[in-house]
C-alpha atoms as a PDB file:
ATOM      1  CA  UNK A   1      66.513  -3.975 -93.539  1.00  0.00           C
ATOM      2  CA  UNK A   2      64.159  -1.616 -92.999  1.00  0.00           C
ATOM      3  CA  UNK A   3      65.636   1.789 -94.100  1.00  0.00           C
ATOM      4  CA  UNK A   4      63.859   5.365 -93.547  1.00  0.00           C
ATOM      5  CA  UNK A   5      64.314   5.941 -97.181  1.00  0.00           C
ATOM      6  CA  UNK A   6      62.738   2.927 -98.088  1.00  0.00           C
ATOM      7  CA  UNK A   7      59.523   3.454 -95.995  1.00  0.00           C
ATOM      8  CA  UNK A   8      59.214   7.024 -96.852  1.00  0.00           C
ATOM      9  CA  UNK A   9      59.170   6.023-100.395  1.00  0.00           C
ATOM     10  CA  UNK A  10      57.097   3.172 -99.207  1.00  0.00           C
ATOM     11  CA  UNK A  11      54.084   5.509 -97.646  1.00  0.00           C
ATOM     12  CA  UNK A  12      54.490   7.664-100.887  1.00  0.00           C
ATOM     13  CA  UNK A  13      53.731   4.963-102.735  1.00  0.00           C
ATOM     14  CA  UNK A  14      50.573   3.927-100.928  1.00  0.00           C
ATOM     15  CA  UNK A  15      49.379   7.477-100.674  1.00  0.00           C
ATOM     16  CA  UNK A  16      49.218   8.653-104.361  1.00  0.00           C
ATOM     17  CA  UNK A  17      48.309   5.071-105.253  1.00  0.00           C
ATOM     18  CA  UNK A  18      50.725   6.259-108.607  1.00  0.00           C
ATOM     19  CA  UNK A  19      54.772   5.106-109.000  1.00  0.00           C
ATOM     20  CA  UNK A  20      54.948   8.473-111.241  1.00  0.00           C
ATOM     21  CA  UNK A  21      53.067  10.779-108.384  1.00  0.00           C
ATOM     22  CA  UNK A  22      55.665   9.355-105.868  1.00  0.00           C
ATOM     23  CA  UNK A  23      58.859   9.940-107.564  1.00  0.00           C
ATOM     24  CA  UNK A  24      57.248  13.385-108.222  1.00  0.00           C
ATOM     25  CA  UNK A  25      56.592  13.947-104.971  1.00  0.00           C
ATOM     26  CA  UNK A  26      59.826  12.719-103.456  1.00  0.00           C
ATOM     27  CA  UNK A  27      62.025  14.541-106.056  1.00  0.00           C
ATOM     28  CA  UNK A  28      63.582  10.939-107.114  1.00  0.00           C
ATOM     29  CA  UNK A  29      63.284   9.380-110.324  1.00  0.00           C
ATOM     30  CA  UNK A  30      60.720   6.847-111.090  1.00  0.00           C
ATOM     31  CA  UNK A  31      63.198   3.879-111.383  1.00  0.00           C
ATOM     32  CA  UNK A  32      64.922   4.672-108.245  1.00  0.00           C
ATOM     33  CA  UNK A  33      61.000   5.068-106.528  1.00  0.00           C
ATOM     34  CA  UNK A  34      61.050   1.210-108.313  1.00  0.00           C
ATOM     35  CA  UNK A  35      63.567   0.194-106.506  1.00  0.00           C
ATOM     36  CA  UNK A  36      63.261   1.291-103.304  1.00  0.00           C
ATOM     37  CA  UNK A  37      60.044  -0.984-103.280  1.00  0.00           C
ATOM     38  CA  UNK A  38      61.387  -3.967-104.766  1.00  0.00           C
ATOM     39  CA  UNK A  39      63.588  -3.763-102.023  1.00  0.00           C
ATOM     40  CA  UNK A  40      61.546  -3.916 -99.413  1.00  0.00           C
ATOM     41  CA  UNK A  41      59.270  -6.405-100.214  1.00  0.00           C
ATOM     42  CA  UNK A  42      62.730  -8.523-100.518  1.00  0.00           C
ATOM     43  CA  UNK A  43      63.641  -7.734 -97.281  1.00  0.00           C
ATOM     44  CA  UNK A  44      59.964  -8.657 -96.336  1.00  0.00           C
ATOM     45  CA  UNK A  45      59.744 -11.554 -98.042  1.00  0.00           C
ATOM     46  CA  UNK A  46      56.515 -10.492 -99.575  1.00  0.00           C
ATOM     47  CA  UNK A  47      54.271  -8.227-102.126  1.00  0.00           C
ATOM     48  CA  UNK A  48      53.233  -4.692-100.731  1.00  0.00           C
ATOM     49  CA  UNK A  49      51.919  -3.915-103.791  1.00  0.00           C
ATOM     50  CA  UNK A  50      49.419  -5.062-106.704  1.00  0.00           C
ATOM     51  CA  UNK A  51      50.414  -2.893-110.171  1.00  0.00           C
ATOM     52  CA  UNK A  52      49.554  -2.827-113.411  1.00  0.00           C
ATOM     53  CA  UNK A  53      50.003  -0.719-116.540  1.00  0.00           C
ATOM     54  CA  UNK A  54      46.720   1.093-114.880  1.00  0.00           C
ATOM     55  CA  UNK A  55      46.514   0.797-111.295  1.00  0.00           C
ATOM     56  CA  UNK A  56      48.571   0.655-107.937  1.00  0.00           C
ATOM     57  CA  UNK A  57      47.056  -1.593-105.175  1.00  0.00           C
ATOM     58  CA  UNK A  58      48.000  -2.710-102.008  1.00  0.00           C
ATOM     59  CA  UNK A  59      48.133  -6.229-100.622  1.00  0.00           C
ATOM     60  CA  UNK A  60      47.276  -7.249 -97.270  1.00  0.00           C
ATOM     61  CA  UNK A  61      50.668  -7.309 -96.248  1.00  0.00           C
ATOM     62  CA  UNK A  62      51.414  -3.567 -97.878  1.00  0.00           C
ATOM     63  CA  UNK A  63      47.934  -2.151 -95.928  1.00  0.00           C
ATOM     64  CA  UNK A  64      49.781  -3.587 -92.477  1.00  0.00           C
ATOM     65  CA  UNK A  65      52.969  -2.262 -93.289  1.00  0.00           C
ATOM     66  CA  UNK A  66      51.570   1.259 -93.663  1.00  0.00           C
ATOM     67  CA  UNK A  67      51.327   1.226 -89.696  1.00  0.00           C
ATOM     68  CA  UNK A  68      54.450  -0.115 -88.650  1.00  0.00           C
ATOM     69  CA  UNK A  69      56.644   2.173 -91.374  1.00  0.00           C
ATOM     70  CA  UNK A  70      55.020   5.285 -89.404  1.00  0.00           C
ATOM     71  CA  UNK A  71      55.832   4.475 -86.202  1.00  0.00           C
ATOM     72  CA  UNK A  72      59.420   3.759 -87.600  1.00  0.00           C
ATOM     73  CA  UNK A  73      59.509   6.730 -89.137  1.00  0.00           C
ATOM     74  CA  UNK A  74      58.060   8.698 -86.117  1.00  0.00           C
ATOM     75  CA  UNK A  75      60.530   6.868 -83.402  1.00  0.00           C
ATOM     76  CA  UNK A  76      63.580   7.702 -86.093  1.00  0.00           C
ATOM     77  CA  UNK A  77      62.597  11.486 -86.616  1.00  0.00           C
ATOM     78  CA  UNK A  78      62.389  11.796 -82.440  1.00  0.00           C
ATOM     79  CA  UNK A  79      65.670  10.228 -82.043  1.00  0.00           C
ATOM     80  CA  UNK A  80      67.650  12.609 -84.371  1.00  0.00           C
ATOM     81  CA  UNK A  81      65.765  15.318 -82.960  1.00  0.00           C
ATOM     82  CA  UNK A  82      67.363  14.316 -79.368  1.00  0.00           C
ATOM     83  CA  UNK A  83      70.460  13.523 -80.195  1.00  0.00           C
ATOM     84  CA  UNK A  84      70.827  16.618 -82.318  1.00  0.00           C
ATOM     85  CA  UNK A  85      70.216  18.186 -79.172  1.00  0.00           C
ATOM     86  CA  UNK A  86      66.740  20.575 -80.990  1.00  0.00           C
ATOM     87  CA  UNK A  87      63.341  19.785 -81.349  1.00  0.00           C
ATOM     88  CA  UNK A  88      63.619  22.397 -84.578  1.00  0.00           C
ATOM     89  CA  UNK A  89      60.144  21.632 -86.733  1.00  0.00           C
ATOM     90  CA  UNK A  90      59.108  22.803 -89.959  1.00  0.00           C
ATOM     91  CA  UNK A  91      56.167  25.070 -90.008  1.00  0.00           C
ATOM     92  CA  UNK A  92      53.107  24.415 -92.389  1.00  0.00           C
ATOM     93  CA  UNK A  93      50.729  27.512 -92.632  1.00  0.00           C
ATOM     94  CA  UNK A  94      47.573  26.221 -94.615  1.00  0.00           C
ATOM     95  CA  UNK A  95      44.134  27.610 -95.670  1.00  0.00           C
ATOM     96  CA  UNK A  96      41.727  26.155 -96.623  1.00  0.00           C
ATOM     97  CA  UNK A  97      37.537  26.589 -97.855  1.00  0.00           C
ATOM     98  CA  UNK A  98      35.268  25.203 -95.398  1.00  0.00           C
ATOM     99  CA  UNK A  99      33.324  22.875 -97.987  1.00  0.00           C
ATOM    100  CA  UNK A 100      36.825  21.231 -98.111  1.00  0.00           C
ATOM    101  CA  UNK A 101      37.800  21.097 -94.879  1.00  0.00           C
ATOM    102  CA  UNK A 102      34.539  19.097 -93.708  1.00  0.00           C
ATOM    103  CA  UNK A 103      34.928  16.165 -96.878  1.00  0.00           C
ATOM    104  CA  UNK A 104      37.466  15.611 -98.609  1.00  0.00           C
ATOM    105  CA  UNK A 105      40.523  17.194 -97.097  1.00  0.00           C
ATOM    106  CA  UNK A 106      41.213  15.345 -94.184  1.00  0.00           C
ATOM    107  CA  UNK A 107      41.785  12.155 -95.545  1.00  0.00           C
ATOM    108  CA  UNK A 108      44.771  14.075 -97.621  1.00  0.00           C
ATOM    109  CA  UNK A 109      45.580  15.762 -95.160  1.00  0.00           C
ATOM    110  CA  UNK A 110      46.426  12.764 -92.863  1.00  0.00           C
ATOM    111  CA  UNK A 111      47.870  11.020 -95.595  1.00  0.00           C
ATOM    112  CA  UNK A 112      50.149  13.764 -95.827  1.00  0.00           C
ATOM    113  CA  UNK A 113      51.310  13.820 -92.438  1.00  0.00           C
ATOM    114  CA  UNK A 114      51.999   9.608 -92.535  1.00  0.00           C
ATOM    115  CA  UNK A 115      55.254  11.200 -94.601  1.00  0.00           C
ATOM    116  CA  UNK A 116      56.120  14.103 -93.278  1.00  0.00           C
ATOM    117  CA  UNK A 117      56.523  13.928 -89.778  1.00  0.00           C
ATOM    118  CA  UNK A 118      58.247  16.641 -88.391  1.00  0.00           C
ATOM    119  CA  UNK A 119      55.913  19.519 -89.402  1.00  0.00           C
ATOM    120  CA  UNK A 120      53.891  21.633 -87.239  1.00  0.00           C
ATOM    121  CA  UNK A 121      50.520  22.631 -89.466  1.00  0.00           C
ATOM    122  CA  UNK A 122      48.711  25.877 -88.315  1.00  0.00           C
ATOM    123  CA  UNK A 123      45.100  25.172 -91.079  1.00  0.00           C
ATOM    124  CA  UNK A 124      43.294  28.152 -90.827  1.00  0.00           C
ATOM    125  CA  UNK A 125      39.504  27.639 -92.327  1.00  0.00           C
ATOM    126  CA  UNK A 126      38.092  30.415 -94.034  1.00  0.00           C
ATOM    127  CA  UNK A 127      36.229  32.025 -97.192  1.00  0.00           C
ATOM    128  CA  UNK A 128      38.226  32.184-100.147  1.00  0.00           C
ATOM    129  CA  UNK A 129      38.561  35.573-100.586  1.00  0.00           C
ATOM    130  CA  UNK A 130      39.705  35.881 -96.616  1.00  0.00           C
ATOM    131  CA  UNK A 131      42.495  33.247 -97.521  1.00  0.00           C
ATOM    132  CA  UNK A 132      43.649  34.810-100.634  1.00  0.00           C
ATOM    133  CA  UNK A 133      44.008  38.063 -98.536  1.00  0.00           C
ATOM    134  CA  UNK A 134      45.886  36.254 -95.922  1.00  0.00           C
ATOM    135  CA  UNK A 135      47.765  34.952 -98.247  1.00  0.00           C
ATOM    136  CA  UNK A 136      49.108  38.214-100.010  1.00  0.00           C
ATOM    137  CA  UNK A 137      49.661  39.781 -96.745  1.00  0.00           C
ATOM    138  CA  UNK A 138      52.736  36.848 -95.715  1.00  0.00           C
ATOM    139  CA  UNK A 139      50.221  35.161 -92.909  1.00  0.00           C
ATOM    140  CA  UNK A 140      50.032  32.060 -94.863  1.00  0.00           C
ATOM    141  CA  UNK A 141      52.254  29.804 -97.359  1.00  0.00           C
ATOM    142  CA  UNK A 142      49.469  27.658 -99.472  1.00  0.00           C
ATOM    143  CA  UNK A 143      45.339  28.086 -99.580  1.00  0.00           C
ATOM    144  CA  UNK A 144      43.406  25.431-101.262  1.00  0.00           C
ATOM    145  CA  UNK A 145      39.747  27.385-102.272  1.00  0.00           C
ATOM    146  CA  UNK A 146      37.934  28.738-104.916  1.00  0.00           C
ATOM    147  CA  UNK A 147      38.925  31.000-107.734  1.00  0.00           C
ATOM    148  CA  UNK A 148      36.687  33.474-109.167  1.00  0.00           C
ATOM    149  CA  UNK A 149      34.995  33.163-113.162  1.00  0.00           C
ATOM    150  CA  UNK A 150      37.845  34.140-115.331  1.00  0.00           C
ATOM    151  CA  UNK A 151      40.538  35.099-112.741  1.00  0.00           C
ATOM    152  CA  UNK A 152      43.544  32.411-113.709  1.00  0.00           C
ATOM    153  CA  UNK A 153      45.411  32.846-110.691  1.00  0.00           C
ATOM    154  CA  UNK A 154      46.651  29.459-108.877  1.00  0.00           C
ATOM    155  CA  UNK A 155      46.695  25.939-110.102  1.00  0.00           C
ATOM    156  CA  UNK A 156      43.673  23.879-110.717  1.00  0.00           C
ATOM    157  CA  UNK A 157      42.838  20.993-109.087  1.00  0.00           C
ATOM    158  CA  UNK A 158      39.362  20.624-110.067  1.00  0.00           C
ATOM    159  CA  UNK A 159      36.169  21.390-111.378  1.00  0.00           C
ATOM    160  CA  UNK A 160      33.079  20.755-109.875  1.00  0.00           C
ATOM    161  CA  UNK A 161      29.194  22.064-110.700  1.00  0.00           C
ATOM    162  CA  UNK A 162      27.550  25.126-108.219  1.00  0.00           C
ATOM    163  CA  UNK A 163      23.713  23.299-107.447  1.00  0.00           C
ATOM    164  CA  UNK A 164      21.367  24.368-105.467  1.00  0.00           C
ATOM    165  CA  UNK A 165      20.775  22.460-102.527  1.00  0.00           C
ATOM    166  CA  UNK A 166      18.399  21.638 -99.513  1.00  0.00           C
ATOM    167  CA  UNK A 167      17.175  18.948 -97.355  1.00  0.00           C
ATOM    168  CA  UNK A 168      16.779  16.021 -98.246  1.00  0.00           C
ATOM    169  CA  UNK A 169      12.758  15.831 -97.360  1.00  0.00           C
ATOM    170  CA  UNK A 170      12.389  17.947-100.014  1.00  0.00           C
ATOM    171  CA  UNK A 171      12.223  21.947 -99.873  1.00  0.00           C
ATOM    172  CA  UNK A 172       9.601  23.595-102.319  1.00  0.00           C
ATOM    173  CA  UNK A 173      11.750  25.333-104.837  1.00  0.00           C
ATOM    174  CA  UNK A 174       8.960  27.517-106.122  1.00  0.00           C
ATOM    175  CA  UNK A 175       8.317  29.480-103.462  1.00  0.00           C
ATOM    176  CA  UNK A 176       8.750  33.227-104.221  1.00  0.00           C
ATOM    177  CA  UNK A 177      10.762  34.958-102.801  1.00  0.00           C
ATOM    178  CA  UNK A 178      13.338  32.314-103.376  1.00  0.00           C
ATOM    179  CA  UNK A 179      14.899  31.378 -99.166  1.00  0.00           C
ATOM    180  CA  UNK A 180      18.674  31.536 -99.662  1.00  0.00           C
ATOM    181  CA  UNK A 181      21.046  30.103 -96.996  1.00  0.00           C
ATOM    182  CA  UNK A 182      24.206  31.485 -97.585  1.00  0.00           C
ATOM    183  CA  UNK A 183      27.894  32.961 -96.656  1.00  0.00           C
ATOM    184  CA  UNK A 184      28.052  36.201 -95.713  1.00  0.00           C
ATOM    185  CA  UNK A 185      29.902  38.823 -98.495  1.00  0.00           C
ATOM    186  CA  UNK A 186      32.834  38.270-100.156  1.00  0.00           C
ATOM    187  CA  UNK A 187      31.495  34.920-100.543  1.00  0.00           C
ATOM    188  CA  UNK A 188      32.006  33.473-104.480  1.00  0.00           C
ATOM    189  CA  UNK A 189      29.014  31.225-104.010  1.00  0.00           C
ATOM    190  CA  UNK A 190      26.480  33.752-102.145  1.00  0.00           C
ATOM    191  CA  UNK A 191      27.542  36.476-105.034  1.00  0.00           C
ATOM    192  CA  UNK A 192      27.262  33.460-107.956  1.00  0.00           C
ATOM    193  CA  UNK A 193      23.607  32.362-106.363  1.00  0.00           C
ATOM    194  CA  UNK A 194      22.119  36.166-106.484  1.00  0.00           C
ATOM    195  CA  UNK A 195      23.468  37.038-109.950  1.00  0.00           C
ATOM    196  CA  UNK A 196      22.041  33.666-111.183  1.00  0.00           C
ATOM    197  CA  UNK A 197      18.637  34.453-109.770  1.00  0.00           C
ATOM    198  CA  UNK A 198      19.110  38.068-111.051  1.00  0.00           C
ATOM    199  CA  UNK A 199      19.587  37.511-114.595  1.00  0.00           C
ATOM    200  CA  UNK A 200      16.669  35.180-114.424  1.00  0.00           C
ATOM    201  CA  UNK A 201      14.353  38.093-112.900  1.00  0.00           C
ATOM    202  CA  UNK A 202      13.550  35.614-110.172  1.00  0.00           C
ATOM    203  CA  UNK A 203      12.905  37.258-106.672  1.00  0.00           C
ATOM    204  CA  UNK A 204      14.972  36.227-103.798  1.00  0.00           C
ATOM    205  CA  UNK A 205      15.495  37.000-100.025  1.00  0.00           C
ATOM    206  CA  UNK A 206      17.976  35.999 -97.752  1.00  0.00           C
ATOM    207  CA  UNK A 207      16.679  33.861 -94.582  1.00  0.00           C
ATOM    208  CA  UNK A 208      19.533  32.814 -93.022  1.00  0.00           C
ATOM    209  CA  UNK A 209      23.671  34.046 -92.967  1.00  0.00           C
ATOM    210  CA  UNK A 210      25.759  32.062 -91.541  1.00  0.00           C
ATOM    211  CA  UNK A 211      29.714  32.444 -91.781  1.00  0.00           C
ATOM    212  CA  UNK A 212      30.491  28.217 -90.705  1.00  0.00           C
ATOM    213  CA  UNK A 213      28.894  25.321 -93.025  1.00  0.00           C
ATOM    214  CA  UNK A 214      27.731  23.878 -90.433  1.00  0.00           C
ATOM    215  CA  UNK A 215      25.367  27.017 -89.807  1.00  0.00           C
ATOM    216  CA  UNK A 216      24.092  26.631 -93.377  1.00  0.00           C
ATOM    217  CA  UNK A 217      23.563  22.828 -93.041  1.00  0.00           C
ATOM    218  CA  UNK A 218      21.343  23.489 -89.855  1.00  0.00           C
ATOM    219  CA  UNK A 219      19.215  26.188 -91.587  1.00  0.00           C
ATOM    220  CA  UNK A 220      18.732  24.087 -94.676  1.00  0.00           C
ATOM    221  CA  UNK A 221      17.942  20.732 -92.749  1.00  0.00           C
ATOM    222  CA  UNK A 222      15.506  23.228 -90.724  1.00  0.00           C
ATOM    223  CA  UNK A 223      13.562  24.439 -93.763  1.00  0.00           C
ATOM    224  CA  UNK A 224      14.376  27.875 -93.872  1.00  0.00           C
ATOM    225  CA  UNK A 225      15.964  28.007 -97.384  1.00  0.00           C
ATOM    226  CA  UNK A 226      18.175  26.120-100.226  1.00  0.00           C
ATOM    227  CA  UNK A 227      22.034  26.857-100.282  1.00  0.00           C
ATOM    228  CA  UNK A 228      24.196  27.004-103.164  1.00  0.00           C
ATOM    229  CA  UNK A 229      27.176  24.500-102.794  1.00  0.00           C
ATOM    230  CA  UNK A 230      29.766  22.517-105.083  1.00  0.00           C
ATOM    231  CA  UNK A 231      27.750  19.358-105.768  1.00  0.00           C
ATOM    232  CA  UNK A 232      30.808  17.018-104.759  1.00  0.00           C
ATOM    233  CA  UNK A 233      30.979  18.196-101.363  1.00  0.00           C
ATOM    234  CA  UNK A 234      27.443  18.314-100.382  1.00  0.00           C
ATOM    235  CA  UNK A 235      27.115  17.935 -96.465  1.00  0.00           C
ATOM    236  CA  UNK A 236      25.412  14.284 -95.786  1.00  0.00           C
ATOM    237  CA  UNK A 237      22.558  15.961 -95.025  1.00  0.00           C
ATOM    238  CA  UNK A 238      21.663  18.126 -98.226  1.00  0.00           C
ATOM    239  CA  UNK A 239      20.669  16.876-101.406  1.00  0.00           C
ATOM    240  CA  UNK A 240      21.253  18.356-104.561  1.00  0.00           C
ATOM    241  CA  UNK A 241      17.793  19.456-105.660  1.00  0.00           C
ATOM    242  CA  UNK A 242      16.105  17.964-108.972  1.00  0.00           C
ATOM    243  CA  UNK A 243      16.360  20.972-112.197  1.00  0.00           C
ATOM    244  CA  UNK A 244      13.892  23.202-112.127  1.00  0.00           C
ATOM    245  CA  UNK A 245      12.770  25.300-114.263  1.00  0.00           C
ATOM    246  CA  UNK A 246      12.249  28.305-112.289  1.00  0.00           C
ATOM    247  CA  UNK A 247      15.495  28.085-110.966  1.00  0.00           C
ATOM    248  CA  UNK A 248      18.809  29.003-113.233  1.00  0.00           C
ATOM    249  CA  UNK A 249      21.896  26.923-113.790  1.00  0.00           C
ATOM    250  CA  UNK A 250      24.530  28.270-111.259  1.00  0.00           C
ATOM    251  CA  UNK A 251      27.466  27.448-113.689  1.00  0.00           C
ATOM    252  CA  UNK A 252      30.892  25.611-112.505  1.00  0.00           C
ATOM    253  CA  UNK A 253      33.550  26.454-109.462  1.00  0.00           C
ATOM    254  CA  UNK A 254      37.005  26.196-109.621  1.00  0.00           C
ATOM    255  CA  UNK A 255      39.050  24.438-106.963  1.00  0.00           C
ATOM    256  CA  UNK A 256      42.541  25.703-107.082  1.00  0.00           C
ATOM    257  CA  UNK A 257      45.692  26.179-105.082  1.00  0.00           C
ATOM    258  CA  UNK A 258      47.896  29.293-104.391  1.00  0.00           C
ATOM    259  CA  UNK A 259      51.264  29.226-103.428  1.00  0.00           C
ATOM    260  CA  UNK A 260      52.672  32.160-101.495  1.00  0.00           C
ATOM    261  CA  UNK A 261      56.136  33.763-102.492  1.00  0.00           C
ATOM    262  CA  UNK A 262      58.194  31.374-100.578  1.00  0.00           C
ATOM    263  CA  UNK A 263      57.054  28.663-101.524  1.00  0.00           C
ATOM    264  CA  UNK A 264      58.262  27.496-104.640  1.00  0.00           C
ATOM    265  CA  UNK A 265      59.619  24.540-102.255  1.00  0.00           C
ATOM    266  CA  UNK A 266      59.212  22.812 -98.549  1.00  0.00           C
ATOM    267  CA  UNK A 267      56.578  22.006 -97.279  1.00  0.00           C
ATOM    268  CA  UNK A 268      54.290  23.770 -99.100  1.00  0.00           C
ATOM    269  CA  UNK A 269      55.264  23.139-102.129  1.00  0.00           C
ATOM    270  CA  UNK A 270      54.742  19.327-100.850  1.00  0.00           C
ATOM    271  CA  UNK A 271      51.094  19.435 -99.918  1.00  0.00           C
ATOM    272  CA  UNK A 272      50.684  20.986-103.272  1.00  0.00           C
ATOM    273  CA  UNK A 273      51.808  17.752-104.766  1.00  0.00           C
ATOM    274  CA  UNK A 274      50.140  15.475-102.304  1.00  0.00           C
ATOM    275  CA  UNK A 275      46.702  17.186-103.206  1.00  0.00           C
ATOM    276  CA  UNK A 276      47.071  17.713-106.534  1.00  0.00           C
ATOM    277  CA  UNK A 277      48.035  13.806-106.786  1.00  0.00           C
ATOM    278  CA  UNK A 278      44.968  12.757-104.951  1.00  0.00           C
ATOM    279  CA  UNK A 279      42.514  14.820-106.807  1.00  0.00           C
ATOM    280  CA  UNK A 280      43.958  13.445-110.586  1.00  0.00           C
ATOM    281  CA  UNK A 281      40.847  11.573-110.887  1.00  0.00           C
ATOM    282  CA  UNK A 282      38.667  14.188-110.606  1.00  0.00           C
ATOM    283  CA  UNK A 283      39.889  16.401-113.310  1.00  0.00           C
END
């Protein structure tokens, strides 16, 4: 009644909210995805989902079923593990950019995991550039960060708007020198904030480095400068500030992912689907 295909196609379903996404994601066609649903909710006896031409919703009964299909999921992956007589695991080597890391990732990130259950993830956290490197060197197999202005390397996932940022009592923003919080070098924001300020002729000094957000977000909330960030992911505890007109436009970030050589499929080449999928609506 309750088959591991079904549920796997099940929790695919309820993560990428998206019929199309899932049969993407699981390599099946859409019509097959189709019915693997309709039957399960027969063998239910009941909806697990809401859809439309537009959206994909779940009912009461589908949110409560997401719990049960991952323990029977988990309990069937242990038990062909021991009676296969190996407790042989995929391995998931994943960077990604701080900012992302301490919003939106996680939630993906655990969705993620609700399917595939027999991976072991190594996430390493890092600046962009330090992934990238890692990357080309064969240390990791995907990186989810930031691309540079004009480099077209990776696939994008988003864009989103470089402000300046501060506390949210309110930091005066015409003090000169201008206080920058920021990354230490290579860092694409740090290098995008001085160049900004540069080609407006506006003085500047750095106040605080810190190589961890969670540095910057102290500094900032402690009055000792603004910080440039990607506007979506502002910490709780920044603001974007209001425009000024002493300070310049900081221009737009891209949010990509890079696969490594080997990963064209596996794991890898999984998450890359599963993120892509949930960040549609923020193209």
């Amino acid at each position: 009644m309750l088959d591991p295909p079904l549920l796997r196609t099940f929790l695919a379903v309820a993560q990428c909210r998206s019929f199309t996404a899932a049969s993407q994601l699981l390599a099946l066609q859409q019509s097959t995805v189709s019915q693997h649903i309709r039957r399960l909710e027969k063998a239910l006896g009941g909806l697990l989902f809401v859809r439309d031409t537009h959206s994909v919703v779940l009912t009461p009964e589908g949110e409560a079923m997401i719990g049960f299909a991952e323990s029977i999921l988990d309990t069937a992956d242990r038990a062909r593990a021991h009676f296969a007589g190996t407790r042989a695991r995929a391995k998931l080597r994943f960077g990604a950019s701080e900012d992302l890391v301490a919003s939106w990732l996680p939630q993906v990130l655990r969705d993620f995991v609700r399917i595939y259950t027999a991976i072991d993830f190594e996430l390493t956290v890092a600046l962009s550039a330090t992934l990238v490197d890692r990357l080309d060197a064969g240390e990791l197999d995907l990186v989810f960060c930031k691309r540079w202005p004009g480099n077209d390397r990776g696939e994008l996932v988003w864009r989103d708007r470089l402000v300046w940022s501060g506390a949210a009592n309110g930091l005066v923003t015409s003090l000169d020198p201008v206080p920058l919080v920021v990354y230490p070098p290579p860092s694409l924001t740090r290098i995008m904030a001085l160049e900004a300020l540069e080609r407006v002729k506006r003085r500047w000094r750095i106040t605080c480095t810190s190589s961890t957000l969670t540095g910057l977000t102290a500094a900032a909330v402690a009055g000792l400068g603004i910080v440039p960030h990607a506007e979506r992911l502002l910490p709780a505890s920044l603001v974007a500030l209001a425009p000024q007109t002493d300070l310049p436009a900081l221009g737009d970030l891209e949010f990509v992912l890079i696969r490594g050589h080997q990963a064209v499929r596996g794991p890898a080449a999984d998450l890359a689907a599963v993120i892509s999928a949930a960040a549609a609506h923020l193209r």
